[in-house]
PDB file of N, CA and C in Angstrom:
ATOM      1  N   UNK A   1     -43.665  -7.678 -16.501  1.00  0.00           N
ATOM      2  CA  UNK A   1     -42.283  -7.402 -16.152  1.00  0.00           C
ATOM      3  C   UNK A   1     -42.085  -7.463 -14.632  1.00  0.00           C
ATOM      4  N   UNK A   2     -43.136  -6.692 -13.524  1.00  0.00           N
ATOM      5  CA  UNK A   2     -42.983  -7.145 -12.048  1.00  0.00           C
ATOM      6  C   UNK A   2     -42.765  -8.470 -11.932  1.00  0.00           C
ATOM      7  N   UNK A   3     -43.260  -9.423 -12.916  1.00  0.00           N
ATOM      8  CA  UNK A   3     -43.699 -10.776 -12.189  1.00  0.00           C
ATOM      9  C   UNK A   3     -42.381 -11.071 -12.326  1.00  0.00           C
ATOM     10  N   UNK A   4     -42.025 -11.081 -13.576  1.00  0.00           N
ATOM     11  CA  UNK A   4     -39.960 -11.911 -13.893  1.00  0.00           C
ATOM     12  C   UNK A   4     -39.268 -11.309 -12.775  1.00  0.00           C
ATOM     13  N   UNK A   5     -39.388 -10.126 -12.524  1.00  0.00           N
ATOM     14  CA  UNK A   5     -38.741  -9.670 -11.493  1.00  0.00           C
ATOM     15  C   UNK A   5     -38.430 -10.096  -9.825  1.00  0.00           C
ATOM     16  N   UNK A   6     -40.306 -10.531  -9.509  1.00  0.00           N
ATOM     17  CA  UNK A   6     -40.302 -10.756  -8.325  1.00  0.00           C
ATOM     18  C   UNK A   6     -39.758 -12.552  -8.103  1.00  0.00           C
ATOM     19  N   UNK A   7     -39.982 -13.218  -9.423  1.00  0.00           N
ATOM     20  CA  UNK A   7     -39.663 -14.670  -9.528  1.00  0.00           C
ATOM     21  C   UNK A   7     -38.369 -14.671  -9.764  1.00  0.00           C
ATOM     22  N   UNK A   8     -37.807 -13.415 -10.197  1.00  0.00           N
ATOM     23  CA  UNK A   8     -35.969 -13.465 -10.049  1.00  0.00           C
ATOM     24  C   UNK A   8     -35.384 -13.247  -8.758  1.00  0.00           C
ATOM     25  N   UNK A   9     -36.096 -12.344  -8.112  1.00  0.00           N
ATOM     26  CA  UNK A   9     -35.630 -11.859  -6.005  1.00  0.00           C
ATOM     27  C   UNK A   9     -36.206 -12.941  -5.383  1.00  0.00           C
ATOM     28  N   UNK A  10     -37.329 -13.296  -5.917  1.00  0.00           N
ATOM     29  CA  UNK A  10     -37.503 -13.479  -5.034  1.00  0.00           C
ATOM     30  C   UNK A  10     -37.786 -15.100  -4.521  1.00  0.00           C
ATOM     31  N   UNK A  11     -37.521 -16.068  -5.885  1.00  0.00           N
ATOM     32  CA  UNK A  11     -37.804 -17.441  -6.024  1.00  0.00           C
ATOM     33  C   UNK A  11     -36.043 -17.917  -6.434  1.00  0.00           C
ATOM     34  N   UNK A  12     -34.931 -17.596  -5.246  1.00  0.00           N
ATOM     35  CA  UNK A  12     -34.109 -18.025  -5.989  1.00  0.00           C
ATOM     36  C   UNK A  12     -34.018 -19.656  -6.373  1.00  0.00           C
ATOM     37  N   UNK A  13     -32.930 -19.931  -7.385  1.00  0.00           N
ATOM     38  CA  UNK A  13     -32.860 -21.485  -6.964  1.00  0.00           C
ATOM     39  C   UNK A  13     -31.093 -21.594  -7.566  1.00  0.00           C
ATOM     40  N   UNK A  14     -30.854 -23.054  -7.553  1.00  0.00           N
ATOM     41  CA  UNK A  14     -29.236 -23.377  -7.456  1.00  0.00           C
ATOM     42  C   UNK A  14     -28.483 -22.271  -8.786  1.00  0.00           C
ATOM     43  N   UNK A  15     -29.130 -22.642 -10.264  1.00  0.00           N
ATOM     44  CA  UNK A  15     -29.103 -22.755 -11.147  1.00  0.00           C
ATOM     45  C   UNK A  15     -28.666 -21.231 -11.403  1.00  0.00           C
ATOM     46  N   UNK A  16     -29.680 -20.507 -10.918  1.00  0.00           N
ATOM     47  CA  UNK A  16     -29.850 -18.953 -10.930  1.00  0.00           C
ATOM     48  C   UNK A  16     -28.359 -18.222 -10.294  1.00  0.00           C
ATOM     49  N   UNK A  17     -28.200 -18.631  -9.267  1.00  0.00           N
ATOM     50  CA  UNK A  17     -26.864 -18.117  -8.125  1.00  0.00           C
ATOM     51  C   UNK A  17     -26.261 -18.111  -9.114  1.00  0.00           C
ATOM     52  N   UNK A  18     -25.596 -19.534  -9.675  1.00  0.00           N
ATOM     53  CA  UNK A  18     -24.548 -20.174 -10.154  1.00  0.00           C
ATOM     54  C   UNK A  18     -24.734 -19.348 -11.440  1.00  0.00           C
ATOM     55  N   UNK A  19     -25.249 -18.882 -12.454  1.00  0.00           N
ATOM     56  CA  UNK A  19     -25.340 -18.351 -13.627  1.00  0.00           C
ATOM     57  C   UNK A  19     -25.127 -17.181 -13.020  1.00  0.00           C
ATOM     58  N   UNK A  20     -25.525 -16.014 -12.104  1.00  0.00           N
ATOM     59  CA  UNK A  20     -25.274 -15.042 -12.088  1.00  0.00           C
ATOM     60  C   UNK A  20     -23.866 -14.511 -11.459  1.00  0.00           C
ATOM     61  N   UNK A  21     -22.987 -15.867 -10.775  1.00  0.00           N
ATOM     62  CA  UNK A  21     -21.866 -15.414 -10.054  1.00  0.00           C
ATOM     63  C   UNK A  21     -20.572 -15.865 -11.244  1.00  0.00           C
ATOM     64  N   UNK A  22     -21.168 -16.402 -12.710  1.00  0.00           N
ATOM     65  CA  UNK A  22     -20.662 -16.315 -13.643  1.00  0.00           C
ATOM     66  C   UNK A  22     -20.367 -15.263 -14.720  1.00  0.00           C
ATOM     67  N   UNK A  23     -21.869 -14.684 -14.406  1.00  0.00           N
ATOM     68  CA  UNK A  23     -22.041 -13.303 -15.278  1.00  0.00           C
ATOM     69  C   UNK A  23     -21.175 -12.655 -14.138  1.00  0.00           C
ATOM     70  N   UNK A  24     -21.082 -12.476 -13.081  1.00  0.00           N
ATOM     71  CA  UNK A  24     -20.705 -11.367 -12.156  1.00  0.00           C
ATOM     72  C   UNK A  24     -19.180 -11.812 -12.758  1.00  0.00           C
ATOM     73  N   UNK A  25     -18.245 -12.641 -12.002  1.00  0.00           N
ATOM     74  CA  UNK A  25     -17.217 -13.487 -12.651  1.00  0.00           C
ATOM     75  C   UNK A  25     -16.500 -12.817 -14.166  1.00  0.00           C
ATOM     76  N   UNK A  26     -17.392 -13.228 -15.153  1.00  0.00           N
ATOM     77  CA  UNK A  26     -16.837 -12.190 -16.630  1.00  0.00           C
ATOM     78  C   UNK A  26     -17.430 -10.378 -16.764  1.00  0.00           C
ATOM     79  N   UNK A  27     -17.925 -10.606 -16.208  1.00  0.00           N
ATOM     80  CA  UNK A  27     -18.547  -8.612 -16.454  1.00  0.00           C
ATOM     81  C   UNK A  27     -17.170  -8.147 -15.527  1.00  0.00           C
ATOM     82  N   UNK A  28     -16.615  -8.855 -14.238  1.00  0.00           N
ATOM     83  CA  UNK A  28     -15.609  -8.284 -13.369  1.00  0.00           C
ATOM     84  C   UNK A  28     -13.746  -8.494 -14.325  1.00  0.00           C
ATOM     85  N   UNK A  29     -14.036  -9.507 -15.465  1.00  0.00           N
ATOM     86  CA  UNK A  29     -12.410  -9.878 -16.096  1.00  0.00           C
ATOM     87  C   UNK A  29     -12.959  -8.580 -17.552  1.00  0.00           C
ATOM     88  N   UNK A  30     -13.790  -8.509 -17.988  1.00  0.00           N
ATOM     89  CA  UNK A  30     -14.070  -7.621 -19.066  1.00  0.00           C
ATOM     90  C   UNK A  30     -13.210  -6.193 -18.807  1.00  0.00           C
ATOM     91  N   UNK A  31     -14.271  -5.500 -17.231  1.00  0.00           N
ATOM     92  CA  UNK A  31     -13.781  -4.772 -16.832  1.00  0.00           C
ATOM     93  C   UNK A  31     -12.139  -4.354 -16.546  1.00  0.00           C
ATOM     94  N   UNK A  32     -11.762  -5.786 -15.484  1.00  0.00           N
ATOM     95  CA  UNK A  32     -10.356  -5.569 -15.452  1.00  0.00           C
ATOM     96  C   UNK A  32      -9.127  -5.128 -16.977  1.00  0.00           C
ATOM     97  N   UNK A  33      -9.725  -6.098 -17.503  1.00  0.00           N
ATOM     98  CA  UNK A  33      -9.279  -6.050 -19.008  1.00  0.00           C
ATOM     99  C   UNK A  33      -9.158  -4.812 -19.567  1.00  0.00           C
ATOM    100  N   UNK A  34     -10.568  -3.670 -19.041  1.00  0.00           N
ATOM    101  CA  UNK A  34      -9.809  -2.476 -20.331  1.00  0.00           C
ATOM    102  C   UNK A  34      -9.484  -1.544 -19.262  1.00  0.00           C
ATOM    103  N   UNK A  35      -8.785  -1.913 -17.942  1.00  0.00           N
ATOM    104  CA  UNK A  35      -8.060  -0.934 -17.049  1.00  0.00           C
ATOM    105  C   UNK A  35      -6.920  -1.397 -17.197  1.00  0.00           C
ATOM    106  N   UNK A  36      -6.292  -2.350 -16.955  1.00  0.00           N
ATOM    107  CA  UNK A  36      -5.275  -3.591 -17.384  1.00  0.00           C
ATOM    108  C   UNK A  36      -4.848  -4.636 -18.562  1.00  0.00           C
ATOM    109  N   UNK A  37      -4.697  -3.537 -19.192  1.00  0.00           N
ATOM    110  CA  UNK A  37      -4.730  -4.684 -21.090  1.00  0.00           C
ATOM    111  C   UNK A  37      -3.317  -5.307 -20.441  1.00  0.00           C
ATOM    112  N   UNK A  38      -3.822  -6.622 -21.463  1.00  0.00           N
ATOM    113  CA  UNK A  38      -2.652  -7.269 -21.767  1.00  0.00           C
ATOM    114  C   UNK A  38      -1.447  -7.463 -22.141  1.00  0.00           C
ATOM    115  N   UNK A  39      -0.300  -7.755 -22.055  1.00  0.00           N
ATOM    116  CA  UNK A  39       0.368  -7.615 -23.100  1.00  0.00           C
ATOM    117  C   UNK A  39       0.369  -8.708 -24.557  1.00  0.00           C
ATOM    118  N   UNK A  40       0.996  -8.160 -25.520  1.00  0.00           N
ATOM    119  CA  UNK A  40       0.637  -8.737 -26.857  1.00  0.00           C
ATOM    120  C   UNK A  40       1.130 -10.092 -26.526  1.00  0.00           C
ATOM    121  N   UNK A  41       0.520 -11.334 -27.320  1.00  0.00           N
ATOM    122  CA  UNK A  41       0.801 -12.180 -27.291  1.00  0.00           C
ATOM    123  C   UNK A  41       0.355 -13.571 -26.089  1.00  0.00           C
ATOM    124  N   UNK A  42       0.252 -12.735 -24.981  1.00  0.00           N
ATOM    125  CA  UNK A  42      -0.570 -13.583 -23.942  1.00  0.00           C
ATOM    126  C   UNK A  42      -1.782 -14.061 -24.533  1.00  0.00           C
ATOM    127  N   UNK A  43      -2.161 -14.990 -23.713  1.00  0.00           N
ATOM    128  CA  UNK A  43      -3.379 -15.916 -23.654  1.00  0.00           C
ATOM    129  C   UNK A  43      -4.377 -15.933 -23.103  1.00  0.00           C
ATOM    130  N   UNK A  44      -4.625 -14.359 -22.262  1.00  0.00           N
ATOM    131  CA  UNK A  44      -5.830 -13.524 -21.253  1.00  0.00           C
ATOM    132  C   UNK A  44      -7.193 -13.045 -22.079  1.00  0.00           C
ATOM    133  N   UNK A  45      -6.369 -12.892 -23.774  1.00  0.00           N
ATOM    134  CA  UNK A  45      -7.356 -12.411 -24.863  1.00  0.00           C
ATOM    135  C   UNK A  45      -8.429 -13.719 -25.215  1.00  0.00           C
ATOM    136  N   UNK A  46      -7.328 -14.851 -25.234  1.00  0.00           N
ATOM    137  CA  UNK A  46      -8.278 -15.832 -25.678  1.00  0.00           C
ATOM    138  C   UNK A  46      -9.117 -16.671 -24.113  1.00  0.00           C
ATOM    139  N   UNK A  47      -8.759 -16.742 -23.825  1.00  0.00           N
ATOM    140  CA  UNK A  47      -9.557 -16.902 -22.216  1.00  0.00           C
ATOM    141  C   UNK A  47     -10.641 -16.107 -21.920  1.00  0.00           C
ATOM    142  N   UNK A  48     -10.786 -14.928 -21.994  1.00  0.00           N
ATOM    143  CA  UNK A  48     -11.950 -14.340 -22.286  1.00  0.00           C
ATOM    144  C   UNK A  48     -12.640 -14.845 -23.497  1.00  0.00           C
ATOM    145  N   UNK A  49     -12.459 -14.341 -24.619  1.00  0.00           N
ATOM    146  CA  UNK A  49     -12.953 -14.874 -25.725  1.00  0.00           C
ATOM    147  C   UNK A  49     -14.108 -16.138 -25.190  1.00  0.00           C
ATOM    148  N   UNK A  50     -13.343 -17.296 -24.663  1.00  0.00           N
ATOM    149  CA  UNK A  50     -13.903 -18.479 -24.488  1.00  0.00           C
ATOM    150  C   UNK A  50     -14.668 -18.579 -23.323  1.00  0.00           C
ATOM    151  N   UNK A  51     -14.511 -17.582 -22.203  1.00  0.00           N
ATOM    152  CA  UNK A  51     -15.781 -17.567 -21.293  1.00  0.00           C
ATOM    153  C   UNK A  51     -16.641 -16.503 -22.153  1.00  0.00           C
ATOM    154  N   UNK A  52     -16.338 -15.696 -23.008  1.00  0.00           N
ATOM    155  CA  UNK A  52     -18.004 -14.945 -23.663  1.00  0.00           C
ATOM    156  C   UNK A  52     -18.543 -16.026 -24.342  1.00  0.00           C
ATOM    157  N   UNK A  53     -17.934 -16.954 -25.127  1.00  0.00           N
ATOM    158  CA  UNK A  53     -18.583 -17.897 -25.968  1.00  0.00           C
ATOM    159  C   UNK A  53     -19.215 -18.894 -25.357  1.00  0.00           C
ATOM    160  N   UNK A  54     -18.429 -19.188 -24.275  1.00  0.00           N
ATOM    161  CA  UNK A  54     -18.939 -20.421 -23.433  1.00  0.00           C
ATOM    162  C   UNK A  54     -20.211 -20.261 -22.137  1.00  0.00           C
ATOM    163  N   UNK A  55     -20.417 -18.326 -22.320  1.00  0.00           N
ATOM    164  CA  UNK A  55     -21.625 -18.091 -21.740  1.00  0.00           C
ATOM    165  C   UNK A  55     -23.024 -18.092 -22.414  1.00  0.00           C
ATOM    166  N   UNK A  56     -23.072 -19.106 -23.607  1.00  0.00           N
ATOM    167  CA  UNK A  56     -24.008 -19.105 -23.764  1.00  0.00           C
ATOM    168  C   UNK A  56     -24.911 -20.257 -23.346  1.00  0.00           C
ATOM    169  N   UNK A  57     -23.586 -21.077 -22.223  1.00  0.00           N
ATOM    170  CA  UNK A  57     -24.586 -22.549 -21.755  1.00  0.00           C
ATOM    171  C   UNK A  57     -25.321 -22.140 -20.286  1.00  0.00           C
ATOM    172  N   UNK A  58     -24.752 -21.058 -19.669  1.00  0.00           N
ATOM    173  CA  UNK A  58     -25.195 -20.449 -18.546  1.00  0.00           C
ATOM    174  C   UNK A  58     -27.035 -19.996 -18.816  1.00  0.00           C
ATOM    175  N   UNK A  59     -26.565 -19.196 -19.771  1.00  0.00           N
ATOM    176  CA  UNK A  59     -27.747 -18.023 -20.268  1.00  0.00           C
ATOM    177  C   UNK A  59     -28.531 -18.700 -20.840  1.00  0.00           C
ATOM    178  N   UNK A  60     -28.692 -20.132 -21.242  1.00  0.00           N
ATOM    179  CA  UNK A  60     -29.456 -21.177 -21.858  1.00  0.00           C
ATOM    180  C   UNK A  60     -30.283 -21.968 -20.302  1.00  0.00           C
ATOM    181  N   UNK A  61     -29.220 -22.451 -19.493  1.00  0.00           N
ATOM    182  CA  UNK A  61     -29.927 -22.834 -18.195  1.00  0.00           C
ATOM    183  C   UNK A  61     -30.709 -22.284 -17.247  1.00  0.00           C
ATOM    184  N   UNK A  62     -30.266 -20.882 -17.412  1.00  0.00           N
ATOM    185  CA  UNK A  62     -31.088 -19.687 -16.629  1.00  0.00           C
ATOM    186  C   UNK A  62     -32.732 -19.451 -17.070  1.00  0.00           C
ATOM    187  N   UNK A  63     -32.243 -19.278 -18.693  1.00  0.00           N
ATOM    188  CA  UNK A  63     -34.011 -19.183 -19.122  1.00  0.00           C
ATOM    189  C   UNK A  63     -34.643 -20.091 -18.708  1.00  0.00           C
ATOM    190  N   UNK A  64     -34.244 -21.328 -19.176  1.00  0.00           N
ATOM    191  CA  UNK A  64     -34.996 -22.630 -18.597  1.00  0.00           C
ATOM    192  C   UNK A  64     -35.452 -22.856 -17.019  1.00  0.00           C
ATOM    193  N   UNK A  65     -34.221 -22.282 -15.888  1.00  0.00           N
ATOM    194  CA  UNK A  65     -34.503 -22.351 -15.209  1.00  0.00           C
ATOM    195  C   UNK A  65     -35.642 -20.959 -14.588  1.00  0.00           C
ATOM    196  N   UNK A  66     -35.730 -20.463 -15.025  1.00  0.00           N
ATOM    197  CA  UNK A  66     -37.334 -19.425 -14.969  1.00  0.00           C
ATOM    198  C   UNK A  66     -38.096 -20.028 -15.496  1.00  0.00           C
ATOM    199  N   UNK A  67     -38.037 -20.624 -16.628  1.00  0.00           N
ATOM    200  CA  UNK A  67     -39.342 -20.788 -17.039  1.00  0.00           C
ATOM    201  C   UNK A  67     -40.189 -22.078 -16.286  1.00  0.00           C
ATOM    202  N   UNK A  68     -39.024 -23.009 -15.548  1.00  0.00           N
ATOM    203  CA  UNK A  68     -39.247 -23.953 -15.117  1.00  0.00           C
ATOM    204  C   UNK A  68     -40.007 -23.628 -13.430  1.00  0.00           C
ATOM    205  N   UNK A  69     -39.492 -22.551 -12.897  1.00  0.00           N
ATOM    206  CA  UNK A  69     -39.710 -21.795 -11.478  1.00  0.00           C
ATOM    207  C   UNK A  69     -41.447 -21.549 -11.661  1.00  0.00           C
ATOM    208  N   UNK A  70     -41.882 -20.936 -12.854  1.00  0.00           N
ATOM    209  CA  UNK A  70     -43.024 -20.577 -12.971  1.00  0.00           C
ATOM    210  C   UNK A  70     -44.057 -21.897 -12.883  1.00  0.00           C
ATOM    211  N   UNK A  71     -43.163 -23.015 -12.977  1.00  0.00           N
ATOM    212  CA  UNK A  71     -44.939 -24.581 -12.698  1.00  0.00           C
ATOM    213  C   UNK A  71     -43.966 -25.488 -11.902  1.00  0.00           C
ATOM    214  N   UNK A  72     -42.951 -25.267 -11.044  1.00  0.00           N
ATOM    215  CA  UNK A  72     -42.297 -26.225  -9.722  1.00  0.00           C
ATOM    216  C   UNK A  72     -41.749 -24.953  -8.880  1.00  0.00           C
ATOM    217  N   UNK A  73     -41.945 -25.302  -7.337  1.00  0.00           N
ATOM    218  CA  UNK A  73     -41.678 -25.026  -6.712  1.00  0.00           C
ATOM    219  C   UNK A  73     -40.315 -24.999  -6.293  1.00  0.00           C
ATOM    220  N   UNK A  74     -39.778 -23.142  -6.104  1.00  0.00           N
ATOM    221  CA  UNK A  74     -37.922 -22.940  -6.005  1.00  0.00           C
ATOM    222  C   UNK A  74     -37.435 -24.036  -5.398  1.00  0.00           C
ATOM    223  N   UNK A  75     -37.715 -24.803  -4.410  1.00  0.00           N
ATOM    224  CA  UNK A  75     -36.997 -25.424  -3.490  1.00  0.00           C
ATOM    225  C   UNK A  75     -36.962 -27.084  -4.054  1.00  0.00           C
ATOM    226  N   UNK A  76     -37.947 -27.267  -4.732  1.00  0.00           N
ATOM    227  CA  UNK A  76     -37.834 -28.639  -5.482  1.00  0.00           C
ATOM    228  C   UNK A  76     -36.777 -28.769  -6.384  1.00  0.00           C
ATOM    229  N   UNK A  77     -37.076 -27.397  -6.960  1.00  0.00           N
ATOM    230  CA  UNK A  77     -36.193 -27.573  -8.305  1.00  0.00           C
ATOM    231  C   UNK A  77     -34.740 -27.391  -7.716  1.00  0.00           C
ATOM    232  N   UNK A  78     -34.422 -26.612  -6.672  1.00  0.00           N
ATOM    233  CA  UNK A  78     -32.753 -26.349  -6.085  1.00  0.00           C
ATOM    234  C   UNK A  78     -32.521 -27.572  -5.904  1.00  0.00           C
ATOM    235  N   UNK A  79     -33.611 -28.691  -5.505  1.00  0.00           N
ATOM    236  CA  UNK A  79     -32.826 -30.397  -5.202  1.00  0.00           C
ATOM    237  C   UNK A  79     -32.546 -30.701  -6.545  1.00  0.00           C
ATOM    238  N   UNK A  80     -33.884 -30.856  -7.311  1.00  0.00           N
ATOM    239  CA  UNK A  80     -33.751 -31.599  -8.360  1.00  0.00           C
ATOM    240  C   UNK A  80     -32.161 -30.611  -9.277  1.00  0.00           C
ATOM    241  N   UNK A  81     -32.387 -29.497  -9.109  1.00  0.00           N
ATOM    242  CA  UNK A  81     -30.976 -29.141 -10.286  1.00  0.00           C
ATOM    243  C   UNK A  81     -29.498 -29.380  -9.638  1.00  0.00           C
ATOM    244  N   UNK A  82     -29.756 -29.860  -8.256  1.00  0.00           N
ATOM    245  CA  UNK A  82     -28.312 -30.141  -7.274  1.00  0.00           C
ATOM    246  C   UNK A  82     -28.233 -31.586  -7.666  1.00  0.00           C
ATOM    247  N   UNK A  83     -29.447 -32.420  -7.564  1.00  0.00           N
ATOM    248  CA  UNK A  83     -29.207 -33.916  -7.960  1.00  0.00           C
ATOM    249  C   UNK A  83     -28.463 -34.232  -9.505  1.00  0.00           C
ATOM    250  N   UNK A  84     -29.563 -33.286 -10.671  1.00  0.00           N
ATOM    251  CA  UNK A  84     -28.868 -33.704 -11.893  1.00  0.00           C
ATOM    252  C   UNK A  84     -27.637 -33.273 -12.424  1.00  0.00           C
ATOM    253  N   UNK A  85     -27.154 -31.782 -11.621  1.00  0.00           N
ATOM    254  CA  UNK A  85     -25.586 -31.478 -11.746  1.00  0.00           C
ATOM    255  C   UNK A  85     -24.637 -32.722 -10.851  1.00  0.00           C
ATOM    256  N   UNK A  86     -24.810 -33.122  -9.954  1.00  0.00           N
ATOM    257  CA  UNK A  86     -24.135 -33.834  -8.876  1.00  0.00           C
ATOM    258  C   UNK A  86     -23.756 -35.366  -9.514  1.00  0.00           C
ATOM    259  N   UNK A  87     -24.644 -35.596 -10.273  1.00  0.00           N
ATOM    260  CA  UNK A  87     -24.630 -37.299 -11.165  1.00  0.00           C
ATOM    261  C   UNK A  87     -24.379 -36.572 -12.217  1.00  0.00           C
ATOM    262  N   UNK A  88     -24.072 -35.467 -13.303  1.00  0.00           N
ATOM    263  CA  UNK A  88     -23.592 -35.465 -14.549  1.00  0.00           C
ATOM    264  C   UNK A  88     -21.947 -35.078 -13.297  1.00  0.00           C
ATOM    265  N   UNK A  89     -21.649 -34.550 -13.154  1.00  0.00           N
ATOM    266  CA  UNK A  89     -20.467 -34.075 -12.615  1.00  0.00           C
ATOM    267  C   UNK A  89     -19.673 -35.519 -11.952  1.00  0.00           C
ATOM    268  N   UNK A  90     -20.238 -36.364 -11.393  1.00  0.00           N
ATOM    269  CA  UNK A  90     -19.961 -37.947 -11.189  1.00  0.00           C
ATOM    270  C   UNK A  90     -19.689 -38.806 -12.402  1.00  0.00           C
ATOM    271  N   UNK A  91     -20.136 -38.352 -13.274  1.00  0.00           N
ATOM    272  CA  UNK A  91     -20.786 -39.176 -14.593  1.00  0.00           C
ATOM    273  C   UNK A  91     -18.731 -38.904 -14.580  1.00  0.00           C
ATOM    274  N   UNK A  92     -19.072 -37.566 -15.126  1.00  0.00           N
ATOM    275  CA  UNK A  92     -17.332 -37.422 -16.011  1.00  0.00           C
ATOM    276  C   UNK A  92     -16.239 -37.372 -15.298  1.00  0.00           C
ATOM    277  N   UNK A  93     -16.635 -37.151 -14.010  1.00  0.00           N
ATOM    278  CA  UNK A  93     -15.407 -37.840 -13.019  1.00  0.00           C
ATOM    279  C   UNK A  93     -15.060 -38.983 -12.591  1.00  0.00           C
ATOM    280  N   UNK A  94     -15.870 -39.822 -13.276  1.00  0.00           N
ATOM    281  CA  UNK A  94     -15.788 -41.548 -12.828  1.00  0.00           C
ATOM    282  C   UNK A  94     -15.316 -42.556 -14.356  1.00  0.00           C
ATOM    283  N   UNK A  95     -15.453 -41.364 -15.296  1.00  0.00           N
ATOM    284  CA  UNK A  95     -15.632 -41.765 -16.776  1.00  0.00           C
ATOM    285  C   UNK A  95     -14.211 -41.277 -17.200  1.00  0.00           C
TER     286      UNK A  95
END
């Protein structure tokens, strides 16, 4: 358990930030949500809804990206996961 820990402080990489300023992101609209309900009928219910559901592509890249930290080096992999987001993100903006 130290080790996940110290490879979470302390090996960041792109992948990691970006998944956790997502979790930070919905844990902060959850919250707002049960100080500030909605009113009936808005579309704030289903917008949430679809970032809890749609956090499961985050929480899928994150594992991977630990498990991947443990046999490449943080700083390789921050290129390599900046290169293959940067050409899929080109891909569907050119497409």
């Amino acid at each position: 358990m130290k080790n996940f820990f110290y490879h979470l402080i302390r090996r960041p990489t792109f992948i990691l930030i970006t998944s956790a300023l997502f979790f930070i992101y919905v844990v902060f609209l959850i919250i707002y949500k049960q100080f500030n309900p909605p009113k009936i009928g808005s579309g704030y219910n289903m917008v949430l809804e679809t970032l809890l559901i749609s956090s499961f592509i985050p929480l899928g890249l994150f594992i991977i990206d630990r498990l991947l930290v443990l046999k490449i080096n943080n700083i390789k992999l921050s290129i390599i996961e900046i290169i293959l987001i940067g050409c899929f993100f080109a891909y569907c903006f050119f497409n």
